[in-house]
N, C-alpha and C. Protein backbone atom coordinates (compact mmCIF):
# COMPACT_ATOMS: atom_id res chain seq x y z
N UNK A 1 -2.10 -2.52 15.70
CA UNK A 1 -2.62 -1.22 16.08
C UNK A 1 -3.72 -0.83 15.09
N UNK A 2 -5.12 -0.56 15.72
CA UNK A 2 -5.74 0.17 14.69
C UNK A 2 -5.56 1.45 14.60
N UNK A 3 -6.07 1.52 13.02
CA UNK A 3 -6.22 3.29 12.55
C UNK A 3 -7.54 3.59 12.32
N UNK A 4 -8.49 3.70 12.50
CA UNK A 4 -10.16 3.87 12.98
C UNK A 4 -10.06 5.30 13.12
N UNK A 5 -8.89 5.70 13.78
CA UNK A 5 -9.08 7.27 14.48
C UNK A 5 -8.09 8.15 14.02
N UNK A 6 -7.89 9.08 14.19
CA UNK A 6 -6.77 9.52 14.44
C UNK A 6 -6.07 10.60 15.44
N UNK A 7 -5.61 11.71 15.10
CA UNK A 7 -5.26 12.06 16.84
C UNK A 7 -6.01 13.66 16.73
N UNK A 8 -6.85 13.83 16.23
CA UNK A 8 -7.03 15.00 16.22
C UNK A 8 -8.51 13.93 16.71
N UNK A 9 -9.03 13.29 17.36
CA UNK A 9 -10.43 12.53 17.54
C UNK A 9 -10.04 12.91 19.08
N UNK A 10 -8.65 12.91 19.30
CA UNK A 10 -8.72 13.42 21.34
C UNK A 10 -9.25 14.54 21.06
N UNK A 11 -9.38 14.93 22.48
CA UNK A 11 -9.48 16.47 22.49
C UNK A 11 -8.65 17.30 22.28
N UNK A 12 -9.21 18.05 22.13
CA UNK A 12 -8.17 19.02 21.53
C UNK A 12 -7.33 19.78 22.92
N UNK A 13 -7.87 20.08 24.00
CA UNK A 13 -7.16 20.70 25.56
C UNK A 13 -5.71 19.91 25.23
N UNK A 14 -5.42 18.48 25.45
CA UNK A 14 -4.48 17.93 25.68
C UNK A 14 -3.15 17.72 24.70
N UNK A 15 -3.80 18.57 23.70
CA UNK A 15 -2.12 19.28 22.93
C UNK A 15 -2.13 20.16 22.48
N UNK A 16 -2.45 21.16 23.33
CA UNK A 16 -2.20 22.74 23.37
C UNK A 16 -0.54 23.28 23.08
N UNK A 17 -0.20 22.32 23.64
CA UNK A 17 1.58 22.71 23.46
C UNK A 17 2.21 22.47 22.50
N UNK A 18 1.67 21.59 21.50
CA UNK A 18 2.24 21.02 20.41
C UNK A 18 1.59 21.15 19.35
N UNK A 19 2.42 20.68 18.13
CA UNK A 19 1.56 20.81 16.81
C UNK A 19 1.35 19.64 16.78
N UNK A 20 -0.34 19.44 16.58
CA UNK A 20 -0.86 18.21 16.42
C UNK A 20 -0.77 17.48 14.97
N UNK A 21 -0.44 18.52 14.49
CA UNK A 21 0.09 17.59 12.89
C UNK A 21 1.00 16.90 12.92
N UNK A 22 1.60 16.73 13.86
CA UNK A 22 3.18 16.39 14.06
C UNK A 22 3.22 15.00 14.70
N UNK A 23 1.93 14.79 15.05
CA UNK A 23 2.13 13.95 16.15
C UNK A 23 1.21 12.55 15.52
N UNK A 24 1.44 10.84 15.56
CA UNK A 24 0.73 10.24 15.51
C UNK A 24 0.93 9.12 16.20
N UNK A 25 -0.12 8.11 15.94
CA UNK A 25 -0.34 7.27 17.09
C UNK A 25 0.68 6.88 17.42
N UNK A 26 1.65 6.18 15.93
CA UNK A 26 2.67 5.02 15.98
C UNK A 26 4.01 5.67 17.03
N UNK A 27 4.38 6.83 16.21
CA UNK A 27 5.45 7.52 16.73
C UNK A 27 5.68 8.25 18.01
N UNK A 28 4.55 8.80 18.15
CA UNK A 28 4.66 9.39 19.65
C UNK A 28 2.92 8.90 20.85
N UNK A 29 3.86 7.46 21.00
CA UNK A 29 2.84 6.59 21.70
C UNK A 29 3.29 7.23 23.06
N UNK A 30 3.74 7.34 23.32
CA UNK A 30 4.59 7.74 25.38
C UNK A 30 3.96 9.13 25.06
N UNK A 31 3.50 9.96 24.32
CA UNK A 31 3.47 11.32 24.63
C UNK A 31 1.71 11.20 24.68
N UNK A 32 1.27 10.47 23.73
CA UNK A 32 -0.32 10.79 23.65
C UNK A 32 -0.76 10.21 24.67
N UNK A 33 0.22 8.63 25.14
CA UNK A 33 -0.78 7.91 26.45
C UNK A 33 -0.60 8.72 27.36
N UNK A 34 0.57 9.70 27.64
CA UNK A 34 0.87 10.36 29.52
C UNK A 34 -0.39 11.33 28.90
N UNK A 35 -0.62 12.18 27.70
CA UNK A 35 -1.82 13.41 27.91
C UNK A 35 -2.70 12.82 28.44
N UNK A 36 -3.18 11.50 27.60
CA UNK A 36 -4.61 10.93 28.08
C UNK A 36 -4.80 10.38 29.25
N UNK A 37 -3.90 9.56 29.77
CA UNK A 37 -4.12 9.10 31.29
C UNK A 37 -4.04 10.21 31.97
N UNK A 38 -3.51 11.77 32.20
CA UNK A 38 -3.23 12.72 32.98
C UNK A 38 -4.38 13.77 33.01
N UNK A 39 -5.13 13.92 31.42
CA UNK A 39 -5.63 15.11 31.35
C UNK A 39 -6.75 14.31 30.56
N UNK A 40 -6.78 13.17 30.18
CA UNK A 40 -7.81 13.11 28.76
C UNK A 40 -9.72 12.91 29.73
N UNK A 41 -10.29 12.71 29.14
CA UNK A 41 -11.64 12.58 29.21
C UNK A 41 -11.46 11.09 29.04
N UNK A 42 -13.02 10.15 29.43
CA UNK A 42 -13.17 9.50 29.15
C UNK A 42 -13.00 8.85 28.07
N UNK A 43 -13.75 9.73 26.77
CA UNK A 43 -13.60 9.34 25.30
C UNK A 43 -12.25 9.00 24.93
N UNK A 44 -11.20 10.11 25.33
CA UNK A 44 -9.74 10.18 24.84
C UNK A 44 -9.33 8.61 25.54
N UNK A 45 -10.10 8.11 26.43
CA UNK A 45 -9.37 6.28 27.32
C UNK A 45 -9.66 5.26 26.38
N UNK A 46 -10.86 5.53 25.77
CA UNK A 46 -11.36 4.52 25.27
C UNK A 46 -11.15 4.59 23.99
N UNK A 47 -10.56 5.62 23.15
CA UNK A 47 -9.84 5.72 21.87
C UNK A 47 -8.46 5.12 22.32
N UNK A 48 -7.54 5.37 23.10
CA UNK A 48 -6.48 4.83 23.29
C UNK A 48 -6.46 3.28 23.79
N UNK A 49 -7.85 2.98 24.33
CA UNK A 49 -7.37 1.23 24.74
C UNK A 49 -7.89 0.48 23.41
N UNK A 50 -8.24 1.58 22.69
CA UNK A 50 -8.71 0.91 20.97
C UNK A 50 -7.44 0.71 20.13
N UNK A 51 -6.46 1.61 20.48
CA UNK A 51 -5.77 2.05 19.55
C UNK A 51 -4.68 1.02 19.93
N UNK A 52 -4.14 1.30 21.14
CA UNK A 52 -2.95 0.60 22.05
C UNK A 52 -3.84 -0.63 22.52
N UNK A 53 -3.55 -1.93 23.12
CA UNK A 53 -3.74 -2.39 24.00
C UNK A 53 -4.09 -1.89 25.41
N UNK A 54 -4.49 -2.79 26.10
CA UNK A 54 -4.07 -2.53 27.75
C UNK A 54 -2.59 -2.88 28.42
N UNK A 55 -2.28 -3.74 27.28
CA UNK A 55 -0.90 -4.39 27.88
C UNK A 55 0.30 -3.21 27.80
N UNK A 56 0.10 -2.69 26.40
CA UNK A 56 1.07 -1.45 25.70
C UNK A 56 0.84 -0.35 26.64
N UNK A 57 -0.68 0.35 27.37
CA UNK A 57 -0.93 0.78 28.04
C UNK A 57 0.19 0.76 29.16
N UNK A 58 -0.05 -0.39 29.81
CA UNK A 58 0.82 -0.27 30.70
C UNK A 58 2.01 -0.34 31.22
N UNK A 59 2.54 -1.19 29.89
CA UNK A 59 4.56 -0.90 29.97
C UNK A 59 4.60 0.68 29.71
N UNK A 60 4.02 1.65 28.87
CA UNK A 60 4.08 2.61 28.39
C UNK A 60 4.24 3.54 30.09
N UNK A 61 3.23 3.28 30.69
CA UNK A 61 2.47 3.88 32.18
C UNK A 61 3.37 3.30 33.13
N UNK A 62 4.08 2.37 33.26
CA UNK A 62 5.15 2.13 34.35
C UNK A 62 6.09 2.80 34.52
N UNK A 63 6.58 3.07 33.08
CA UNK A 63 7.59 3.95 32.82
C UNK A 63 8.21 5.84 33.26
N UNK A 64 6.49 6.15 33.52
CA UNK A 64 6.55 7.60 33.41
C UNK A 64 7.20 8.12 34.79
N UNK A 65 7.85 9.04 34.42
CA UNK A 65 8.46 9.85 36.01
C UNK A 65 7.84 10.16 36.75
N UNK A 66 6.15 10.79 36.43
CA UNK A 66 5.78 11.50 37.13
C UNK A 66 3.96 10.97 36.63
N UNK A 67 3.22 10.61 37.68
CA UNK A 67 1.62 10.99 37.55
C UNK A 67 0.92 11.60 38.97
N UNK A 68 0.20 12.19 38.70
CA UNK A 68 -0.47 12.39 39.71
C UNK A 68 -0.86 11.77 40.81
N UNK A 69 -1.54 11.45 41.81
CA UNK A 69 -1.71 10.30 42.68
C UNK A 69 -3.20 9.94 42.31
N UNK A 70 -4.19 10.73 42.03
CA UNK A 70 -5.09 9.82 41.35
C UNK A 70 -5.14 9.45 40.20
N UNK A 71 -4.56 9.54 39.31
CA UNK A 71 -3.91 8.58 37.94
C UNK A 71 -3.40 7.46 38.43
N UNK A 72 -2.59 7.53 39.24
CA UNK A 72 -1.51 6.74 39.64
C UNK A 72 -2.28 5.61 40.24
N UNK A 73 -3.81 6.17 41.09
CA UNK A 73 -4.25 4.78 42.18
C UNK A 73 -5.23 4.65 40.88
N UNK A 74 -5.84 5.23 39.63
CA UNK A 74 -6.72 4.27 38.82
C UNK A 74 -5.97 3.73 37.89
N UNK A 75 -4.47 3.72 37.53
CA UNK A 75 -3.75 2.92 36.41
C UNK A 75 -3.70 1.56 37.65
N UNK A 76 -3.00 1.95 38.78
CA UNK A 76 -2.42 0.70 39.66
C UNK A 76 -3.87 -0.03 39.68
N UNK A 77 -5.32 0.43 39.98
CA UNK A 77 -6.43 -0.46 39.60
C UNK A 77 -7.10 -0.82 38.62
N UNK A 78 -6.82 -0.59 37.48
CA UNK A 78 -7.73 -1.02 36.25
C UNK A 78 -6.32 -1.90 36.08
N UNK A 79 -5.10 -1.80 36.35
CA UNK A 79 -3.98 -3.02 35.79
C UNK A 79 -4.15 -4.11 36.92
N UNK A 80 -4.48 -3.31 38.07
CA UNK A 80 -4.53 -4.49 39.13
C UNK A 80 -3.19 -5.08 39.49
N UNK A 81 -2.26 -3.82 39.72
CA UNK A 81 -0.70 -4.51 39.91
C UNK A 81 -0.66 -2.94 41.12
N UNK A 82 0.26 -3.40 42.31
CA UNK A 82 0.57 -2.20 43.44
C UNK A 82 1.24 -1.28 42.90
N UNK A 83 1.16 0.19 43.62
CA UNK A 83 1.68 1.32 43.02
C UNK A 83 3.37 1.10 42.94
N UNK A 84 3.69 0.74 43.41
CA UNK A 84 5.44 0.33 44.35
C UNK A 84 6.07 0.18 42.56
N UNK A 85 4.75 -0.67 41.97
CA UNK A 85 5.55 -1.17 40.67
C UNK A 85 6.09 0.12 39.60
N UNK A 86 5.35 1.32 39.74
CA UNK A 86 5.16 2.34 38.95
C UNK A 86 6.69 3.39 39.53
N UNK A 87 7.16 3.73 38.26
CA UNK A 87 8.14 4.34 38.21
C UNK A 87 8.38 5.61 38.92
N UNK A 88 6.98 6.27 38.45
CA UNK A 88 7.12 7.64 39.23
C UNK A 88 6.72 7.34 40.88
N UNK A 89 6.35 6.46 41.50
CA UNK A 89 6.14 5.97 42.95
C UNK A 89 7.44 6.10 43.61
N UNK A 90 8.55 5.42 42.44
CA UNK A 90 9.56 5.18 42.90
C UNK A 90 10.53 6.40 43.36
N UNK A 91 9.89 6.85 42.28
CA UNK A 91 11.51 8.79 41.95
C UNK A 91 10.48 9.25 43.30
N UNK A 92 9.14 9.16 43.15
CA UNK A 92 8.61 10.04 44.45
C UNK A 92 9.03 9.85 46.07
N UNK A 93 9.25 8.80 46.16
CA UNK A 93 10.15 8.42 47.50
C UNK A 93 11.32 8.46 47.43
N UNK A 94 11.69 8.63 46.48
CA UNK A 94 13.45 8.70 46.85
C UNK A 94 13.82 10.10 46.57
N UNK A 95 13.22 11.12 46.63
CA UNK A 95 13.15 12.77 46.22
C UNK A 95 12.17 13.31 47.39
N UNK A 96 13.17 13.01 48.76
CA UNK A 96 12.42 13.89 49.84
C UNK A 96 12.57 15.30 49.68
N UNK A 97 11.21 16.14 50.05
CA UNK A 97 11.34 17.57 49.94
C UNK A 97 11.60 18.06 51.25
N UNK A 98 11.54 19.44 51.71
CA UNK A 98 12.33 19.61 53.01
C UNK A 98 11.03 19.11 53.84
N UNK A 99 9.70 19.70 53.78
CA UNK A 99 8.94 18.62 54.77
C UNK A 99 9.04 17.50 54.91
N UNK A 100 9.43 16.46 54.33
CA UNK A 100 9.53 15.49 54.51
C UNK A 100 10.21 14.84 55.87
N UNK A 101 11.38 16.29 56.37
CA UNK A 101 12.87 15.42 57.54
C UNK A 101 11.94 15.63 58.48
């Protein structure tokens, strides 16, 4: 993992909720990748595929309960693996809402 950066180099929008002193790359990797794939800017992608892999990227990103659906169709294409594989795809079909019957 490099340290080149650190986490106050994201933007700042995407940890409004938290104390960013609190937070760094090593330890809270699942929390900084869901801000940045969900909310980050460009810059905030390309600090994290510096920081993480693409590979770490994406065990990290399979995992999550929940992304949006366009997160969801540019992770499933920059990994180049079907949405079906992604976790939150999964909870999303099996959690019909009443429109759904």
């Amino acid at each position: 993992m490099k340290t080149n950066y650190s986490v106050n180099d994201l933007s700042k929008h995407l940890f409004w909720d938290v104390d960013i002193s609190m937070l760094s790359f090593e330890n809270s990797k699942e929390q900084i990748i869901y801000k940045v794939v969900e909310f980050g800017l460009i810059k905030d992608w390309n600090i994290i595929k510096e920081i993480y892999n693409l590979e770490t990227i994406k065990a990290v990103s399979l995992e999550f309960r929940s992304l949006d659906v366009v997160t969801l169709s540019f992770l499933a294409t920059i990994f180049n693996i079907n949405k079906s594989e992604f976790r939150c795809y999964k909870l999303k079909q099996s959690n019909l809402n009443f429109w759904n019957y």
